[in-house]
Protein backbone atom coordinates (compact mmCIF):
# COMPACT_ATOMS: atom_id res chain seq x y z
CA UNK A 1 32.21 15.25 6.28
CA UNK A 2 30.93 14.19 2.86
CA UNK A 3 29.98 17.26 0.88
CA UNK A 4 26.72 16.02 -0.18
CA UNK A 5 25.94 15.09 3.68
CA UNK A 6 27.72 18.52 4.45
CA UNK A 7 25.00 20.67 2.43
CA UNK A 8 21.99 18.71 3.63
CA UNK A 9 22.70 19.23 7.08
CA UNK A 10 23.55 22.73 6.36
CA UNK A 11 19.52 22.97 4.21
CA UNK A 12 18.48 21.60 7.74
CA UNK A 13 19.23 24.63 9.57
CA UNK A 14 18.47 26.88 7.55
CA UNK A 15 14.77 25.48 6.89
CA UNK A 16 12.58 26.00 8.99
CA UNK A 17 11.25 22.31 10.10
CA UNK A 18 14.06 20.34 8.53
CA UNK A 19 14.84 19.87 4.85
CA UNK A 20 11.79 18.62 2.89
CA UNK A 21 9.36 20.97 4.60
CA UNK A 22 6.90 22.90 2.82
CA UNK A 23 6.56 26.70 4.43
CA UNK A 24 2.99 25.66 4.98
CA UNK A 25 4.41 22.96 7.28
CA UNK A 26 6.93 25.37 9.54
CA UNK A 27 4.06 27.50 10.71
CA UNK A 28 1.71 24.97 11.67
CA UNK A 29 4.23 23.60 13.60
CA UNK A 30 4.00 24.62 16.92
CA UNK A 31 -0.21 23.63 16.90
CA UNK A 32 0.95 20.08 16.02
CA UNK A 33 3.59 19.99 18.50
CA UNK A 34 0.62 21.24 21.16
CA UNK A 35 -1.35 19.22 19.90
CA UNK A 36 -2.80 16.54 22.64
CA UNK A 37 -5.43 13.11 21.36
CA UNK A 38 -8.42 12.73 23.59
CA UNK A 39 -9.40 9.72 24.63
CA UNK A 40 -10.99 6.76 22.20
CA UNK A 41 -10.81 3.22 21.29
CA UNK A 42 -7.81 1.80 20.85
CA UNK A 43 -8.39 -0.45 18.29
CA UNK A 44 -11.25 0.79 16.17
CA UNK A 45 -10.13 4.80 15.75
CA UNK A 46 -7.64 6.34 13.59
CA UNK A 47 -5.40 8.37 15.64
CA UNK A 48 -2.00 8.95 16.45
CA UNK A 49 -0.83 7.27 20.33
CA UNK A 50 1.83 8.22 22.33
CA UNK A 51 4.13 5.41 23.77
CA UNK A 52 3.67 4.36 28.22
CA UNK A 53 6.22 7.38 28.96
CA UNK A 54 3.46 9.96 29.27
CA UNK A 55 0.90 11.22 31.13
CA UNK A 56 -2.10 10.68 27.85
CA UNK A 57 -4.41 7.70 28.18
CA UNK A 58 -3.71 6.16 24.89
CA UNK A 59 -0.52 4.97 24.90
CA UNK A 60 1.16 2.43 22.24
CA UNK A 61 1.96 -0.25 25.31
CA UNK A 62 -1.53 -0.10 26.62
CA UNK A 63 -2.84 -1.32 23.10
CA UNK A 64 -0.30 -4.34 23.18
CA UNK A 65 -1.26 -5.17 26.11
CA UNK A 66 -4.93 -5.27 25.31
CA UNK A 67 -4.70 -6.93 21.86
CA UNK A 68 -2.44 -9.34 23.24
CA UNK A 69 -5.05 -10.06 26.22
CA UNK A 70 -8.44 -9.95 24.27
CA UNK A 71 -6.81 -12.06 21.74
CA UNK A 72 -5.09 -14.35 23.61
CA UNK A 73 -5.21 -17.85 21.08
CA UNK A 74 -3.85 -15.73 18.60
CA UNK A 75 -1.72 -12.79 19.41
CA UNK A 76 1.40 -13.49 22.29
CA UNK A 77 3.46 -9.97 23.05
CA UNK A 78 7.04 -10.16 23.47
CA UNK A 79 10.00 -8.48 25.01
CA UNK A 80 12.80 -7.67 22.15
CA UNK A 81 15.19 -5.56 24.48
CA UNK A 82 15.89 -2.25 26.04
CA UNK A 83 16.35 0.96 24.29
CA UNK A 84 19.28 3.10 25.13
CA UNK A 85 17.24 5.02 27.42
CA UNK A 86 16.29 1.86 29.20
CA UNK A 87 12.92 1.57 27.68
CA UNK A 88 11.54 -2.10 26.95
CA UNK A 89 10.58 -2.88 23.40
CA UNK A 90 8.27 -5.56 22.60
CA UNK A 91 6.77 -7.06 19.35
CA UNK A 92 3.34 -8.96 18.98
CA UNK A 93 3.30 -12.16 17.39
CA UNK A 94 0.26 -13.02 15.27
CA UNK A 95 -0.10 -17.30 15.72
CA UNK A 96 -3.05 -19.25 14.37
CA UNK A 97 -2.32 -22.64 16.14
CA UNK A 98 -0.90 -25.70 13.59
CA UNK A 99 0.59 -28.31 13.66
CA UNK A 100 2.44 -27.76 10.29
CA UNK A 101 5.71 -25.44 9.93
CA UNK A 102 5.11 -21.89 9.41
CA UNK A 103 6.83 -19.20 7.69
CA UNK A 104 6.96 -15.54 9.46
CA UNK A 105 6.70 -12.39 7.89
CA UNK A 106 8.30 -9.45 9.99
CA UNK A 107 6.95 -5.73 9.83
CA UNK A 108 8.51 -2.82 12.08
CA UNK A 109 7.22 0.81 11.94
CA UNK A 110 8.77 3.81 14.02
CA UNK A 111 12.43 3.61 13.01
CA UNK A 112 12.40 7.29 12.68
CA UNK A 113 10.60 9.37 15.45
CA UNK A 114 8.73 11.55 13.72
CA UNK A 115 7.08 9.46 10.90
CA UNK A 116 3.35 8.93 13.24
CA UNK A 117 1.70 7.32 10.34
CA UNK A 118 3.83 4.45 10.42
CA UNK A 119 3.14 3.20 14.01
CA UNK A 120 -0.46 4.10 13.25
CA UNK A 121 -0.13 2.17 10.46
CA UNK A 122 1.72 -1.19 11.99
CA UNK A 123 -1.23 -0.87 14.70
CA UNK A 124 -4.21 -0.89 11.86
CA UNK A 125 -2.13 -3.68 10.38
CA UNK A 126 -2.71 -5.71 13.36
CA UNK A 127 -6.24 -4.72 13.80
CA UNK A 128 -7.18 -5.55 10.39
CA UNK A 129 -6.02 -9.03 10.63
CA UNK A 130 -7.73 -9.62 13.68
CA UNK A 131 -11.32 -8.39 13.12
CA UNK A 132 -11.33 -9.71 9.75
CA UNK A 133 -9.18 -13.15 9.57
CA UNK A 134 -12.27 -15.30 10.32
CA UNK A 135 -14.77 -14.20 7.11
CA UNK A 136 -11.55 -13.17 4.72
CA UNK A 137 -10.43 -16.55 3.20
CA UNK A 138 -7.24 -14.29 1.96
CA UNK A 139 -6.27 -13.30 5.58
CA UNK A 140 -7.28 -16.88 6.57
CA UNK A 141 -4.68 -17.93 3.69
CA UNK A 142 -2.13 -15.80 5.37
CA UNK A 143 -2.41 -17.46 8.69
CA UNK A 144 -2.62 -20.76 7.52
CA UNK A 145 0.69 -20.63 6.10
CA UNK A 146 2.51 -17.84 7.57
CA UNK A 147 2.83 -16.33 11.45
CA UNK A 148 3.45 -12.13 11.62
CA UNK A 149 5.88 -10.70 13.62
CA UNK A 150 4.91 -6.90 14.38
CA UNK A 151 7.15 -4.10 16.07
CA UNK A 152 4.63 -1.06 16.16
CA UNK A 153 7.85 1.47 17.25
CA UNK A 154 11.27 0.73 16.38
CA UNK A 155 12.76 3.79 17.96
CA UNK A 156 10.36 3.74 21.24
CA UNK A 157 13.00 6.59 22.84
CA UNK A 158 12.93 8.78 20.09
CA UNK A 159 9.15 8.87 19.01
CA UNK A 160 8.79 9.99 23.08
CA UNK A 161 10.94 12.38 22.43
CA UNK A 162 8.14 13.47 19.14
CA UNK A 163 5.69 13.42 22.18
CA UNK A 164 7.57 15.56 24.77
CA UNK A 165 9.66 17.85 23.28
CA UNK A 166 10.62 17.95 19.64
CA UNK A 167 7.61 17.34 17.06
CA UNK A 168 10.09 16.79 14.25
CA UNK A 169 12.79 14.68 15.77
CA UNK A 170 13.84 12.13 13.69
CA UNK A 171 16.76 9.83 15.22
CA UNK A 172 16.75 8.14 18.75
CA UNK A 173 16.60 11.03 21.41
CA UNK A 174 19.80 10.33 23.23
CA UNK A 175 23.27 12.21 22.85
CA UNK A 176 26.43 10.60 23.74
CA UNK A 177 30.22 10.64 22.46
CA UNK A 178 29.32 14.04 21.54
CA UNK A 179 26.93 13.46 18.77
CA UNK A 180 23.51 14.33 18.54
CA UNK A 181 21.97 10.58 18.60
CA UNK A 182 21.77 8.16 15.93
CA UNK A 183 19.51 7.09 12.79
CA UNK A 184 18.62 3.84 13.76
CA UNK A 185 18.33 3.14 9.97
CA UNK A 186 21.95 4.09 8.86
CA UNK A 187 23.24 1.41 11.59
CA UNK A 188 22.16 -2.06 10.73
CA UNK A 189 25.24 -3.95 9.10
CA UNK A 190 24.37 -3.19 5.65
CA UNK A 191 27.79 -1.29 5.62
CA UNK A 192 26.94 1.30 8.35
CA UNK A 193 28.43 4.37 8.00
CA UNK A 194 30.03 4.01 4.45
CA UNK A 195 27.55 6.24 2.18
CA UNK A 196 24.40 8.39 3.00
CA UNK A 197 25.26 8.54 6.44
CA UNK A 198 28.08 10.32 8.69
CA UNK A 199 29.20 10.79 12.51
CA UNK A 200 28.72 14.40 12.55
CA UNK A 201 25.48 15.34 10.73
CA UNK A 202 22.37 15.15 12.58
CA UNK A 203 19.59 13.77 10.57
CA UNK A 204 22.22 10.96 9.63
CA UNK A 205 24.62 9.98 12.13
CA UNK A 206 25.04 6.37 11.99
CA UNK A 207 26.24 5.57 15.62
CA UNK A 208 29.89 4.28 16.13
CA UNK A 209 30.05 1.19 14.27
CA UNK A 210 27.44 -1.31 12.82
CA UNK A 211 24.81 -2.46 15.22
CA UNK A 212 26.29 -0.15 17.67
CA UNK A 213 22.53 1.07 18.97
CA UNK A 214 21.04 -1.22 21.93
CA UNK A 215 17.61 -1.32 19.31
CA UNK A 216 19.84 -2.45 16.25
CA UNK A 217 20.60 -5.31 18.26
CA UNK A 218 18.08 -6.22 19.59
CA UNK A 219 16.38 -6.17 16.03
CA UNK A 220 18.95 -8.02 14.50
CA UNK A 221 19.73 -10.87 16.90
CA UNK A 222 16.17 -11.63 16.65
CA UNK A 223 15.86 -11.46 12.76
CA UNK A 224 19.20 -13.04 12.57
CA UNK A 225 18.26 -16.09 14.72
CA UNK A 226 14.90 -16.57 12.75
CA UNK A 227 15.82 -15.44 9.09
CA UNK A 228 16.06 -19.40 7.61
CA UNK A 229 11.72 -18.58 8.42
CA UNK A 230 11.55 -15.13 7.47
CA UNK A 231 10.08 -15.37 3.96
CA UNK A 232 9.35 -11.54 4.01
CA UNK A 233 11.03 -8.45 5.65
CA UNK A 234 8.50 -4.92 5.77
CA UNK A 235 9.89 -1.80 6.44
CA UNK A 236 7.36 1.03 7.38
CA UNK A 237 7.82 4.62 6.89
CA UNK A 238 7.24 8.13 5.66
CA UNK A 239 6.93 10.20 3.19
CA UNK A 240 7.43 10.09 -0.31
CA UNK A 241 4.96 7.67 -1.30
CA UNK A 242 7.43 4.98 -2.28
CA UNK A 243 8.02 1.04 -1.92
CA UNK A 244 11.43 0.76 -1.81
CA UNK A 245 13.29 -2.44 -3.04
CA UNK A 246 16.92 -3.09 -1.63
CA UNK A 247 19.59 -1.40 -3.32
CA UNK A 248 21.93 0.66 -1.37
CA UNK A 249 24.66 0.95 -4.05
CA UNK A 250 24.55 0.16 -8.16
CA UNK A 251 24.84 -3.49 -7.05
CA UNK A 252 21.32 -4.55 -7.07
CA UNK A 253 19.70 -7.24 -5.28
CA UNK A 254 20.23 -11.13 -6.95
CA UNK A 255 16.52 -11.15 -7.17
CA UNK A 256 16.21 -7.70 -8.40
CA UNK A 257 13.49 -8.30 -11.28
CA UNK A 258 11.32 -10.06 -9.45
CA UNK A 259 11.74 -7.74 -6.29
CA UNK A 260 10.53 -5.15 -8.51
CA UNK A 261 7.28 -6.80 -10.44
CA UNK A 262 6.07 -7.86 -6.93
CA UNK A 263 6.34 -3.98 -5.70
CA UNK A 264 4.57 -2.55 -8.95
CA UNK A 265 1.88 -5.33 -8.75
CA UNK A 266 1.51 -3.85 -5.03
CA UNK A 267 1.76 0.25 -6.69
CA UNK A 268 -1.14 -1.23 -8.96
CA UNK A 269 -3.02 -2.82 -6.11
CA UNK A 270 -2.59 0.16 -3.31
CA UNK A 271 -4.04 2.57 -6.70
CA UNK A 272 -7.32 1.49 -6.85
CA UNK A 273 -8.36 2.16 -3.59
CA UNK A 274 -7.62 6.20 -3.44
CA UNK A 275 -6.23 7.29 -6.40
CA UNK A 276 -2.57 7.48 -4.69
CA UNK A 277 0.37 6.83 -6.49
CA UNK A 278 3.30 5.08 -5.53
CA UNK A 279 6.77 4.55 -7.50
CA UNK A 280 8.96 1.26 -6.86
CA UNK A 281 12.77 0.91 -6.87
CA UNK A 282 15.64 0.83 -4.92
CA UNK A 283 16.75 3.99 -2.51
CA UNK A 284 19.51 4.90 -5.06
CA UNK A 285 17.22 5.16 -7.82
CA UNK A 286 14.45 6.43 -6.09
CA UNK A 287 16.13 8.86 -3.52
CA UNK A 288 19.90 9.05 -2.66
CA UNK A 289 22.52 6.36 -2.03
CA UNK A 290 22.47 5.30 1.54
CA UNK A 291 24.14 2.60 3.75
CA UNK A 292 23.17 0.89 7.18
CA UNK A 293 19.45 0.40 6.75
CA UNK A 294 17.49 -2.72 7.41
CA UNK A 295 15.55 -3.31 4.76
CA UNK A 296 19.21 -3.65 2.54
CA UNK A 297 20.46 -5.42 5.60
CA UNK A 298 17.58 -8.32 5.41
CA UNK A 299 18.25 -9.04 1.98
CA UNK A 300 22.25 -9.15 2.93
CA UNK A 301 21.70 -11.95 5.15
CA UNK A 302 19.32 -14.12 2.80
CA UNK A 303 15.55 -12.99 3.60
CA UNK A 304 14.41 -13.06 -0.04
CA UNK A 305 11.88 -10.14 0.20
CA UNK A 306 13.05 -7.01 1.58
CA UNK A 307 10.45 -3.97 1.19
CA UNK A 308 9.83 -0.16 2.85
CA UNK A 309 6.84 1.49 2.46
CA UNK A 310 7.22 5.11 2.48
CA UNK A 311 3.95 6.43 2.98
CA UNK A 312 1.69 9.51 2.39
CA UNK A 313 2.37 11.82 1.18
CA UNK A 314 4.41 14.12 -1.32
CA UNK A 315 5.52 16.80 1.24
CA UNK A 316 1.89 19.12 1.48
CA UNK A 317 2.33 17.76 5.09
CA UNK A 318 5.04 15.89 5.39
CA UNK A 319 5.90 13.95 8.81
CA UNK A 320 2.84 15.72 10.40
CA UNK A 321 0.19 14.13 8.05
CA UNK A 322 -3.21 15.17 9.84
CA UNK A 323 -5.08 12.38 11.37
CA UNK A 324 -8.14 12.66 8.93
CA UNK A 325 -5.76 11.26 6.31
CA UNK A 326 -4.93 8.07 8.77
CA UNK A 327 -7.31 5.77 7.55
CA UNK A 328 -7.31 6.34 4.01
CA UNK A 329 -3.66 5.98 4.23
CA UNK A 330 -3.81 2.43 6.26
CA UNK A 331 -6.49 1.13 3.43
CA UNK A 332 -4.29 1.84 0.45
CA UNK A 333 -0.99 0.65 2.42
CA UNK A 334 -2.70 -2.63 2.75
CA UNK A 335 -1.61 -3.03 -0.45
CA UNK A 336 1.03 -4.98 1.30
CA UNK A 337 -1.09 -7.92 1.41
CA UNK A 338 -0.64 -8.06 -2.37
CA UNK A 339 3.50 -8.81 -1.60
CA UNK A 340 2.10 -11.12 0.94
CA UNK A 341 0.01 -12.93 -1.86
CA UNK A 342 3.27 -13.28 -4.29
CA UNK A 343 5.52 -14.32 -1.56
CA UNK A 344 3.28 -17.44 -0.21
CA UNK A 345 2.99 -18.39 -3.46
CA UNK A 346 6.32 -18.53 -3.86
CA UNK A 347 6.72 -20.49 -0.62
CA UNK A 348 3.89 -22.76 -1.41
CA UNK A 349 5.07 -23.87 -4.89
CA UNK A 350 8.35 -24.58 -3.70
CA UNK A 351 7.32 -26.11 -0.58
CA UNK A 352 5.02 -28.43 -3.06
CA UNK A 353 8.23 -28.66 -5.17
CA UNK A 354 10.25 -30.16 -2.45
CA UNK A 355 7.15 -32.29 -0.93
CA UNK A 356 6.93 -33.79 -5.14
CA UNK A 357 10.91 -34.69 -5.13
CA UNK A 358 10.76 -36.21 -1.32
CA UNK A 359 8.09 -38.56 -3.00
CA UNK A 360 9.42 -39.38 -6.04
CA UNK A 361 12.96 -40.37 -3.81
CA UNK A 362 10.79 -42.66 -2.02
CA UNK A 363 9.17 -44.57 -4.67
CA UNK A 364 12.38 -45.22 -6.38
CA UNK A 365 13.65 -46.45 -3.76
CA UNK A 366 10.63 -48.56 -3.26
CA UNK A 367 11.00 -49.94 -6.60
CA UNK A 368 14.68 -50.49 -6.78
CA UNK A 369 14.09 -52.51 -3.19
CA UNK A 370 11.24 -54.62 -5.22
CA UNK A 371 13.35 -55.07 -7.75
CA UNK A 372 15.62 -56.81 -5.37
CA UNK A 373 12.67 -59.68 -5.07
């Protein structure tokens, strides 16, 4: 084992609740883990849902299945794959009808099990482009040009396991070849398992080789087969309060500088609403060197914008943020929509680029034929 990754799993057992956690934290956490949601609206109330595996009303597949129904012209739900534990995963697909090409912008949330707000988040995501694309000529931009690809939980198996029996899991639930599971985010081919992630440390294990996981795969061949349209690839997590650019060694992204003015401009944007501040860079900079993770991954295989939100907050609550701090959290996040801004006009000015060349081919042509005459 790496002795960096050797003392941070060490710090994990001896604090209580996992490194990071404030002593506040460790003894409120058996209420949270008790804690049970009582049953409201799916779409309209700021709450953390469990997934279909459990015996609670409000479960994360009910409220694809509902959006997908009530919504029908726009939103289709579809199956991804099966987790290791034999679970289905789905993603919605957000579809204003055109006859023009569209672009997609993908967003997961629930890579690791224990960060709530990010499903929560993902599902206020797709509830605030519903109720509001009609009267919001922005979100009505969006859709013009651009269809949304949403995966509310990544690691389906492991956030039941947040639901069931551990609180503060944070990789997929299952054990096998001896290990204790695997961070689904240390094993997309981004190199997995090289730095920031081992075989024998818990919080980190990066499965046996890249895309080893059944959910890895299932993410990737999908991405993979669709990433010529992918103009944007969003990353949702927690905590730290950070929007993290691609950068998993020194080597920075091609498009580095411009990967970073878009994520201030968003840090700017996601200000105003609360007060919350957010820094921007890439994980090395920002956190710790890591390898395997999908937002680095993305921007390996040619999806030009690669982004993770790590949301609230600063470690006063950590991976347990109360649910009073939900919606405040899911207005200033929608700070995204300022990346989605930047990257259609990208698109659009070099779509109009390409549509100004394809025309000026054709007149020359049209008068070098005349000239024929």
């Amino acid at each position: 084992m790496k002795p960096l990754l050797g003392t941070l799993c060490l710090l994990r057992m001896l604090v209580p609740g996992g490194l990071g956690y404030a002593r506040s934290l460790a003894q409120h956490r058996q209420e949270v883990a008790d804690k049970r949601v009582t049953p409201r609206s799916l779409e309209t109330c700021p709450q953390y849902h469990p997934m279909g595996s459990s015996p609670w009303p409000l479960q994360v597949y009910q409220w694809m299945s509902q959006i997908s129904k009530k919504h029908a012209k726009m939103v289709t739900k579809h199956f991804l794959g099966m987790t290791y534990e034999m679970r289905p995963m789905y993603y919605l697909k957000i579809s204003q009808p055109s006859d023009n090409p569209k672009k997609i912008i993908w967003m997961d949330c629930g890579i690791h099990a224990r960060e709530w707000i990010a499903p929560a988040f993902c599902r206020w995501f797709v509830k605030e482009i519903l109720q509001n694309y009609q009267g919001n000529p922005r979100i009505k931009r969006f859709l013009k040009n651009l269809d949304f690809c949403v995966l509310p939980v990544l690691n389906t198996d492991g956030y039941i396991y947040t639901w069931t029996i551990d609180r503060f899991w944070r990789i997929r639930s299952s054990h096998s070849n001896g290990t204790f599971g695997t961070d689904l985010n240390r094993n997309f081919n981004a190199p997995c398992c090289s730095i920031g992630a081992s075989k024998d440390c818990q919080d980190l294990t990066c499965g046996t080789g890249p895309v080893s996981e059944p959910e890895t795969r299932a993410v990737s061949s999908l991405i993979e087969s669709k990433k010529k349209d992918i103009l944007c690839y969003l990353t949702i997590h927690s905590y730290e309060q950070l929007i993290l650019t691609p950068g998993y060694t020194k080597n920075k992204a091609s498009n580095h500088d411009e990967l970073i003015q878009i994520g201030q401009k968003a840090a700017s944007a996601l200000k105003t609403k609360h007060g919350t501040h957010y820094r921007v860079g890439p994980t090395i900079e920002m956190l710790y060197a890591t390898s395997g993770s999908s937002r680095d991954w993305a921007r390996d295989i040619g999806i030009p914008f690669s982004y993770t939100f790590e949301l609230r907050d600063n470690g006063t609550y950590g991976c347990v943020l109360p649910e009073a701090q939900i919606q405040a959290t899911c207005e200033e996040a929608k700070a995204v929509f300022s990346i989605l801004d930047d990257v259609q006009k990208k698109y659009l000015s070099s779509n109009s680029a390409g549509k100004v060349t394809s025309t000026t081919v054709v007149l020359s042509l049209l008068m070098s034929f005349r000239s024929l005459f």
